[in-house]
N, C-alpha and C. Protein backbone atom coordinates (compact mmCIF):
# COMPACT_ATOMS: atom_id res chain seq x y z
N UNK A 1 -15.04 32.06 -38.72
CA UNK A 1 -14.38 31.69 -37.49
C UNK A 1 -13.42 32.81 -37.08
N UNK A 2 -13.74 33.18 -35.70
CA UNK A 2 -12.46 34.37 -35.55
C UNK A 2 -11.51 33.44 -34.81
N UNK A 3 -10.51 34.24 -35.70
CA UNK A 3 -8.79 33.46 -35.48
C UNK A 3 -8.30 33.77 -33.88
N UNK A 4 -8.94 35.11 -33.32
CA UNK A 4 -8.35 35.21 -32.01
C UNK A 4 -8.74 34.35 -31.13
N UNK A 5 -10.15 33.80 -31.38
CA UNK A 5 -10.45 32.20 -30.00
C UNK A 5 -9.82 31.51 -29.90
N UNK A 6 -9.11 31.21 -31.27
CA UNK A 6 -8.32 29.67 -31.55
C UNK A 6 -7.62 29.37 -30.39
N UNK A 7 -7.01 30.21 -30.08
CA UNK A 7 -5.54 30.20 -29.10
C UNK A 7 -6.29 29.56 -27.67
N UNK A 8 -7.47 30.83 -27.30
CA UNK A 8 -8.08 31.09 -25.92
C UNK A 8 -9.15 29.30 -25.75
N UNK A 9 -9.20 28.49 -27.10
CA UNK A 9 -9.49 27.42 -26.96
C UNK A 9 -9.07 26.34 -26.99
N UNK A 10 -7.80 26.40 -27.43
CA UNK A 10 -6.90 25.04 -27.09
C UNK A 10 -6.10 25.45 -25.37
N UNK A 11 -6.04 26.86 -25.13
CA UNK A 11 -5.25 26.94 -23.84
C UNK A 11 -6.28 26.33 -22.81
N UNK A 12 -7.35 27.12 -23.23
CA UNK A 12 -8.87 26.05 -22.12
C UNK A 12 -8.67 24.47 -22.20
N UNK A 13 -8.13 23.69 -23.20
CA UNK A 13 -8.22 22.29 -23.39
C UNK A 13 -7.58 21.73 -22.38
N UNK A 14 -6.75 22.21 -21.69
CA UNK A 14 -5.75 21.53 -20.93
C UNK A 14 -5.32 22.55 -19.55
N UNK A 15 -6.29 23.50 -19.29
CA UNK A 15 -5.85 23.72 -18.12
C UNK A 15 -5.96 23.48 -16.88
N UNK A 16 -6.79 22.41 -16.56
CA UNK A 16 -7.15 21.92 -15.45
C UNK A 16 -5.45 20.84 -14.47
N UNK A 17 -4.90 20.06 -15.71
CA UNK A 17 -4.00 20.14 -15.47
C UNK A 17 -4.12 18.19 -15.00
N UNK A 18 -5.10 18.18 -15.18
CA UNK A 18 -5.92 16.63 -15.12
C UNK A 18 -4.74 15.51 -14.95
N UNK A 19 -3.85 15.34 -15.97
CA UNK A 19 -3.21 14.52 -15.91
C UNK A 19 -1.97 14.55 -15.10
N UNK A 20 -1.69 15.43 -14.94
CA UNK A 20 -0.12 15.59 -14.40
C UNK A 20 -0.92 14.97 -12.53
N UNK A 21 -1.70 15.55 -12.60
CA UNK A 21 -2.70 15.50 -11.16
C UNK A 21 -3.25 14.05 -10.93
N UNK A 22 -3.49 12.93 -12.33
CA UNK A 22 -3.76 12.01 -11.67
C UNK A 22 -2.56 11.21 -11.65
N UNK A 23 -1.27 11.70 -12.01
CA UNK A 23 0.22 10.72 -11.91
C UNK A 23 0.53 10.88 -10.58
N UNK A 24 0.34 12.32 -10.04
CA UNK A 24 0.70 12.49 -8.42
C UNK A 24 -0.19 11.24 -7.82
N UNK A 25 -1.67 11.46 -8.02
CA UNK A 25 -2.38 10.90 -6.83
C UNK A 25 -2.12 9.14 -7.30
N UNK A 26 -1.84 8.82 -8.10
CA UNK A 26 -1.19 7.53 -8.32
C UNK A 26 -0.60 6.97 -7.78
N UNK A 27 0.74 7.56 -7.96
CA UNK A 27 1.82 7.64 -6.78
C UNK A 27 1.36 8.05 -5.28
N UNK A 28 0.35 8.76 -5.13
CA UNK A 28 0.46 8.99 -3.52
C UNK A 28 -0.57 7.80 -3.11
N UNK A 29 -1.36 7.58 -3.81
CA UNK A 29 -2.24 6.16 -3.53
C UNK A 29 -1.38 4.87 -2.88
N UNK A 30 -0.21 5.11 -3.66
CA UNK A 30 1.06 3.85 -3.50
C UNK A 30 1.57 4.18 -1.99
N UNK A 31 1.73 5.38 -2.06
CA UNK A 31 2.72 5.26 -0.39
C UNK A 31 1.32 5.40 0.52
N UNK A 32 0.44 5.74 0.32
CA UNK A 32 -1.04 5.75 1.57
C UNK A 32 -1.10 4.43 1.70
N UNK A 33 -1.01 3.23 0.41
CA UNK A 33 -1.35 1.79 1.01
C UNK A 33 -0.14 1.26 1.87
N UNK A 34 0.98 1.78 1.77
CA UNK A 34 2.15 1.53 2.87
C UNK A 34 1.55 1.96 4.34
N UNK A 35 0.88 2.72 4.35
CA UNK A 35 0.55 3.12 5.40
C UNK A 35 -0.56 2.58 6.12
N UNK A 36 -0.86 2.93 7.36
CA UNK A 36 -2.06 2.27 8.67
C UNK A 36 -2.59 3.70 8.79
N UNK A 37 -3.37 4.31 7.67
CA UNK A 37 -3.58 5.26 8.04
C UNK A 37 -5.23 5.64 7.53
N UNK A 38 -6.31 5.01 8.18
CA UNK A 38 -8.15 5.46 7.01
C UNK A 38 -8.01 6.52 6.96
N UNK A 39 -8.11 7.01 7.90
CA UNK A 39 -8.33 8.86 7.66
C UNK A 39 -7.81 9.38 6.69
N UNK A 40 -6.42 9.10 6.48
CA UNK A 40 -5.96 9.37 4.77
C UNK A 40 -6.10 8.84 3.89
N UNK A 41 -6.11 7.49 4.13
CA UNK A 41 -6.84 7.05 2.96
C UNK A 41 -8.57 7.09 2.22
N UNK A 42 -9.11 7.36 3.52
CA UNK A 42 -10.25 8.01 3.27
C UNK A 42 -10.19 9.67 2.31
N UNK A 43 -9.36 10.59 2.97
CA UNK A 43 -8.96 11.73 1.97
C UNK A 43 -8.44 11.65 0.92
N UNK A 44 -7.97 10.37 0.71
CA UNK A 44 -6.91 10.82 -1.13
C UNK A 44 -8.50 9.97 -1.67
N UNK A 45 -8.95 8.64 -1.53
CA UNK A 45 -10.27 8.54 -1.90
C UNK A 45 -11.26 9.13 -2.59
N UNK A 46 -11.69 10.64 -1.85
CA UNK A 46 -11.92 12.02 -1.61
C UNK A 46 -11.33 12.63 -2.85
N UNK A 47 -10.44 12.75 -2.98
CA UNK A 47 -9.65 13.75 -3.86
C UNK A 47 -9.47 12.99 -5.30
N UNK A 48 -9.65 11.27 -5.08
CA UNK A 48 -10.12 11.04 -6.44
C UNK A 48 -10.80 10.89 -7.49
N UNK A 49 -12.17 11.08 -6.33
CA UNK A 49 -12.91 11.05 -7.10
C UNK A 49 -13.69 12.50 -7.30
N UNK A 50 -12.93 13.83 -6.78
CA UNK A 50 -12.96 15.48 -6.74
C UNK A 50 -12.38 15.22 -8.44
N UNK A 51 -11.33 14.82 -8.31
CA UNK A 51 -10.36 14.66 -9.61
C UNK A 51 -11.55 13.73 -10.89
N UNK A 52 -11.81 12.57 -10.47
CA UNK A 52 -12.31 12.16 -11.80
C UNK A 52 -13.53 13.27 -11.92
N UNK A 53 -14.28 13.71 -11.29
CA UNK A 53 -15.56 14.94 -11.47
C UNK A 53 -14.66 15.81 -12.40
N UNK A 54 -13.54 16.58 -11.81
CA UNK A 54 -12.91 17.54 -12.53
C UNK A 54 -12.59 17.07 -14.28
N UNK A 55 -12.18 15.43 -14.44
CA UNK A 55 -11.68 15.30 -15.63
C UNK A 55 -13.00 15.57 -16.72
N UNK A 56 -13.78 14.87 -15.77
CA UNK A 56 -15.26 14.39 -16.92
C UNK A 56 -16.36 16.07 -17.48
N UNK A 57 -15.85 17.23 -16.04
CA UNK A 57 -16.00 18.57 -16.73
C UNK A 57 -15.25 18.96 -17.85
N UNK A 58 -13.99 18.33 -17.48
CA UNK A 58 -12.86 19.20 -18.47
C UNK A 58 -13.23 18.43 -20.30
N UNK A 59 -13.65 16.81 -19.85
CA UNK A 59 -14.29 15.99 -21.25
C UNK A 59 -15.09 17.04 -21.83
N UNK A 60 -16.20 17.54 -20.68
CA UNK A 60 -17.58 18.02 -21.39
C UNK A 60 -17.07 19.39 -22.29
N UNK A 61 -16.31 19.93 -21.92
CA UNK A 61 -15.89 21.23 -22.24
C UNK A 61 -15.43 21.03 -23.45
N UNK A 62 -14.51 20.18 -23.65
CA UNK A 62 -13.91 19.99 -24.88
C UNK A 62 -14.34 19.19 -25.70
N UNK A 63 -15.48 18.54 -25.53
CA UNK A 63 -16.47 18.25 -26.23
C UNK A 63 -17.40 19.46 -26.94
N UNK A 64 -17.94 20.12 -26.06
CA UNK A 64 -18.19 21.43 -26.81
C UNK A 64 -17.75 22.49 -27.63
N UNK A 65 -16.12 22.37 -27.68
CA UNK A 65 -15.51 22.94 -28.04
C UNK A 65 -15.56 22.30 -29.75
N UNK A 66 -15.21 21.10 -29.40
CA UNK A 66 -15.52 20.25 -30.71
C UNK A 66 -16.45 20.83 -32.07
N UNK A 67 -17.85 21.07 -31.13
CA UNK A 67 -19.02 21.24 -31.44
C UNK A 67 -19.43 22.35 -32.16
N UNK A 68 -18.14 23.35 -31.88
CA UNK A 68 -18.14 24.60 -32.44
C UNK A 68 -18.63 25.95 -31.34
N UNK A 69 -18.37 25.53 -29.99
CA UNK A 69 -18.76 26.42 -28.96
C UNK A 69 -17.86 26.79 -28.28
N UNK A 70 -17.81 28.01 -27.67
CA UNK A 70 -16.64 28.61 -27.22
C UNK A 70 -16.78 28.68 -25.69
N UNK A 71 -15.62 28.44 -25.19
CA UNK A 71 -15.69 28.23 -23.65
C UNK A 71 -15.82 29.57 -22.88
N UNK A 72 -16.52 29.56 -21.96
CA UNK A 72 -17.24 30.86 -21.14
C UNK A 72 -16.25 30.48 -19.95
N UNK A 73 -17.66 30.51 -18.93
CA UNK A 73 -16.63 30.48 -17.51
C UNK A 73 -16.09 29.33 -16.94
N UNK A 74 -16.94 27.88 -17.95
CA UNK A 74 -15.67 26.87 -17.45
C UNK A 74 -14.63 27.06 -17.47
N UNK A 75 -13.84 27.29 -18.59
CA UNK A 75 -12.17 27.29 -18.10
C UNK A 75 -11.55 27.78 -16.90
N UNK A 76 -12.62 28.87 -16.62
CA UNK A 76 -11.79 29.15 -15.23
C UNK A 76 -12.37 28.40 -14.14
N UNK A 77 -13.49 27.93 -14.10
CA UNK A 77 -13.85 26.99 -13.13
C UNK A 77 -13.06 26.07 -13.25
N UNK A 78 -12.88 25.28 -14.32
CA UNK A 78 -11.38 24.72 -14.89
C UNK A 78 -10.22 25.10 -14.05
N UNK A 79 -9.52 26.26 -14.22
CA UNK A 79 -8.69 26.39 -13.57
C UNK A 79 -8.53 26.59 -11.89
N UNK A 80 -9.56 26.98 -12.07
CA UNK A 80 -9.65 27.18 -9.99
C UNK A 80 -9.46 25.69 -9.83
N UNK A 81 -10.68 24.81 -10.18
CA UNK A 81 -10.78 23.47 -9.20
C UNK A 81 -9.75 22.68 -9.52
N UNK A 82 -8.54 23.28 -10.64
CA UNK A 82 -7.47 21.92 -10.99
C UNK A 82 -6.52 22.64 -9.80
N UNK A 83 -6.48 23.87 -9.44
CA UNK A 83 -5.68 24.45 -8.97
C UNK A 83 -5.56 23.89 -7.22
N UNK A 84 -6.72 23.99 -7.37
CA UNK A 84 -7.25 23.60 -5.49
C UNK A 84 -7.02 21.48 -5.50
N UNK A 85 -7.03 21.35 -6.51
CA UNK A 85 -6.99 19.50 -6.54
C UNK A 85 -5.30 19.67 -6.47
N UNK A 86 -4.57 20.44 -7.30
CA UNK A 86 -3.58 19.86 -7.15
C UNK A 86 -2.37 20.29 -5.83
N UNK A 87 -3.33 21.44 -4.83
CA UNK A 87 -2.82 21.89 -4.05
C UNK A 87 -2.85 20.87 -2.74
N UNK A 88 -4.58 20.08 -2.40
CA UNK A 88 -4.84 19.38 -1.91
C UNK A 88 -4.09 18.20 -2.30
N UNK A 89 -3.41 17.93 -3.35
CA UNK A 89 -2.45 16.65 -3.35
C UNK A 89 -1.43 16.72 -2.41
N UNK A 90 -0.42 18.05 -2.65
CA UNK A 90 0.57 18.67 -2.01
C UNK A 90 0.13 18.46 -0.54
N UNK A 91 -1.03 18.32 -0.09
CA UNK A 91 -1.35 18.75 1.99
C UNK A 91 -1.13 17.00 1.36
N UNK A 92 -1.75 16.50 1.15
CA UNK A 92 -1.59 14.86 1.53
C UNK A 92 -0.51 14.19 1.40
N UNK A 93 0.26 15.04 0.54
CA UNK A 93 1.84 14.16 0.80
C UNK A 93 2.49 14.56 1.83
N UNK A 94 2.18 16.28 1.97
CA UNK A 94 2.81 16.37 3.70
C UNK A 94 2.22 15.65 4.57
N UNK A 95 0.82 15.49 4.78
CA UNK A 95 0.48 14.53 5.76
C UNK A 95 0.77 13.27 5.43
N UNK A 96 1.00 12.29 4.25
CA UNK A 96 1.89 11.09 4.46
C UNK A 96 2.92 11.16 4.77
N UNK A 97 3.36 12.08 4.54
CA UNK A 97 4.99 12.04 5.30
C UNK A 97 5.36 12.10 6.86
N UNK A 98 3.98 12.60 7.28
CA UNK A 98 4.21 12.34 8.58
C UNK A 98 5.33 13.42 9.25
N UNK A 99 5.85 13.08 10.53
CA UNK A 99 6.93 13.90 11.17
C UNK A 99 8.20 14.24 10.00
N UNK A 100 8.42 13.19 8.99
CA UNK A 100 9.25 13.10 7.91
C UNK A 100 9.23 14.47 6.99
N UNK A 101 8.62 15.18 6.91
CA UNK A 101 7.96 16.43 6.13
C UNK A 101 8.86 17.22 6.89
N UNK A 102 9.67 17.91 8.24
CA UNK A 102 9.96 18.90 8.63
C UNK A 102 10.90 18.84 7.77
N UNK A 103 11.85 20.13 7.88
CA UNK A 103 12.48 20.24 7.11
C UNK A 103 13.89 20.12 8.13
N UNK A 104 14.86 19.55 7.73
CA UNK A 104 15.95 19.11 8.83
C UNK A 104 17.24 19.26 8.06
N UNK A 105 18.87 20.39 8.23
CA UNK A 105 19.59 20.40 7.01
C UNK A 105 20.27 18.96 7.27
N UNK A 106 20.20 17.82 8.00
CA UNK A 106 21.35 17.05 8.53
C UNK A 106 22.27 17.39 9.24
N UNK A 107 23.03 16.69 9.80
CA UNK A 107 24.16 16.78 10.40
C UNK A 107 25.14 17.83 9.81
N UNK A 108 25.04 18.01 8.64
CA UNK A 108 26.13 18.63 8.32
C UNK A 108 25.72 20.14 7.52
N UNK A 109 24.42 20.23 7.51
CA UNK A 109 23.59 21.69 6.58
C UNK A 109 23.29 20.54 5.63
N UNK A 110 22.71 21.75 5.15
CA UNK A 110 21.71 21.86 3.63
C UNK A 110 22.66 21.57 2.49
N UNK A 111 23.78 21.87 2.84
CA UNK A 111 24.92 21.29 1.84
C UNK A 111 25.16 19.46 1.67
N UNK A 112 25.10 19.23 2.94
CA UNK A 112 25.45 17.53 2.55
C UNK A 112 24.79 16.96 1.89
N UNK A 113 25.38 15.69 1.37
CA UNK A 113 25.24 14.92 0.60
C UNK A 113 24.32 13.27 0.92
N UNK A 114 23.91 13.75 2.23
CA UNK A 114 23.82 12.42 3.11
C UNK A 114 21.93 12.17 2.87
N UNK A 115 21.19 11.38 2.55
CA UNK A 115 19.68 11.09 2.20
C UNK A 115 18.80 11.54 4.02
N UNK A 116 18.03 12.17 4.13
CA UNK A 116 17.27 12.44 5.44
C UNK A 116 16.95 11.31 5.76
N UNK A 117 16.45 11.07 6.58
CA UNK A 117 15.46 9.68 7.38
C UNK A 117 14.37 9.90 6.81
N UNK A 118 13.43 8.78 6.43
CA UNK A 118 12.09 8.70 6.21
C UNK A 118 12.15 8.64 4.81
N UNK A 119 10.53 8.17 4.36
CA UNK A 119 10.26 8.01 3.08
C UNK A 119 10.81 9.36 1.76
N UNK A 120 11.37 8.43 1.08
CA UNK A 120 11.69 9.01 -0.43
C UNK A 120 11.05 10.02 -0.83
N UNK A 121 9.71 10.29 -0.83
CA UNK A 121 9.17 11.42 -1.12
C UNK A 121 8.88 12.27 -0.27
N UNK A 122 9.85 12.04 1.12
CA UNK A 122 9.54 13.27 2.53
C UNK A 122 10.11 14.33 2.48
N UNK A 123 11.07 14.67 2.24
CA UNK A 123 12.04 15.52 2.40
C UNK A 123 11.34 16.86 1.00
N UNK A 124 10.86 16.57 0.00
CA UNK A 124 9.78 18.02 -0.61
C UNK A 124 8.88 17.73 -0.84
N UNK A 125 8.14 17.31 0.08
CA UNK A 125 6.82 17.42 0.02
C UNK A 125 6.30 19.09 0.61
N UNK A 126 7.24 19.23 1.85
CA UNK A 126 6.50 20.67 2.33
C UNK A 126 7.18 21.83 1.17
N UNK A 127 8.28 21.89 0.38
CA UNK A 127 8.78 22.40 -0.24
C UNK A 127 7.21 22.43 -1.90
N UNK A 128 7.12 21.34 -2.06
CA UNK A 128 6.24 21.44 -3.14
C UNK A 128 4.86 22.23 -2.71
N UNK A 129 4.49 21.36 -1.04
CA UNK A 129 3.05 22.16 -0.84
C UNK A 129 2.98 23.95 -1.02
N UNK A 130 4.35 24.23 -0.59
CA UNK A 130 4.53 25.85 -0.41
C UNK A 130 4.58 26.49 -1.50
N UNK A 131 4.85 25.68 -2.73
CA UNK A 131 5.46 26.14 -3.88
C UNK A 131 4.46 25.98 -4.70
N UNK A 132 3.03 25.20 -4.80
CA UNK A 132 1.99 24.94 -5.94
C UNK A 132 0.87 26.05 -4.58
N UNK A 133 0.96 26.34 -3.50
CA UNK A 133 0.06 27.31 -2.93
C UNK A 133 0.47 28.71 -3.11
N UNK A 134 1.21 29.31 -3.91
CA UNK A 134 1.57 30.56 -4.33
C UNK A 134 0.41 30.92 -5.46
N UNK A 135 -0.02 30.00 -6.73
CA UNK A 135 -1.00 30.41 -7.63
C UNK A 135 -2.13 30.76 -7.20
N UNK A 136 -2.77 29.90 -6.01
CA UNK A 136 -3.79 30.13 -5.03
C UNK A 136 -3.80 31.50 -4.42
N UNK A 137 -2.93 32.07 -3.80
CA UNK A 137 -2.71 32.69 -3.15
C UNK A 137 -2.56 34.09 -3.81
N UNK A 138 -1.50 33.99 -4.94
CA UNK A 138 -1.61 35.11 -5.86
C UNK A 138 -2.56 35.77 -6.17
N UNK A 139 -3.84 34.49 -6.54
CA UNK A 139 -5.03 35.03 -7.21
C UNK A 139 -5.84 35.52 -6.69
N UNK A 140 -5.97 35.17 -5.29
CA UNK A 140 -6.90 35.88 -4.46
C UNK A 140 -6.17 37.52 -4.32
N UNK A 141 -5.26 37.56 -4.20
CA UNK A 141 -4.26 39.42 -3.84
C UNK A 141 -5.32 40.33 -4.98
């Protein structure tokens, strides 16, 4: 067994990122049923079941891994499609948020202390979308 895979095969085990990705769409499932909205709920729909495809690759992989086989170009197919699922989470919470998503400092700046208008998870959603589309973006440069 060479000792240098070891590493390059447990980092493959978990990079898709699967879980952290289905706690978001959990939660965003919750505020879409608050909402009067098919079209989005038709898209997170969409994106869950992009997501369960993604988990049941990431199973197969590490099933093989099991097996005594070393991961090729899944992992990075791995990593692209967890990358693009969990970016596409980020557009759907800006679009649940609706007009609520701009970014507004309050009455008083970016300093106060005072909660924005609109749903609990409005105010970084566009902050998160901007901030998980940098890996995307990097990788293509």
């Amino acid at each position: 067994m060479d000792l240098c895979k070891i590493p390059l095969d447990l980092i493959s085990a978990g990079i898709a990122a699967v879980g952290g990705s289905k706690r978001s769409l959990a939660r965003l499932k919750d505020i879409v049923s608050e909402l009067d909205n098919p079209i989005l709920s038709r898209k997170v729909t969409q994106l869950e079941i992009n997501l369960s495809s993604l988990e049941i690759t990431e199973l197969r992989l590490l099933s093989a891994l099991e097996n005594g086989a070393h991961p090729g170009a899944e992992s990075s197919i791995l990593k692209i499609r967890g990358t693009e699922i969990q970016q596409e989470l980020t557009e759907l919470y800006v679009e649940a948020a609706g007009e609520y998503a701009l970014i507004y400092p309050g009455p008083h700046g970016h300093g106060d202390n005072a909660m924005p208008a609109g749903p609990e998870h409005a105010p970084h959603s566009v902050s998160k979308y901007l901030n998980i589309s940098d890996p995307v973006y990097l990788w293509w440069k």
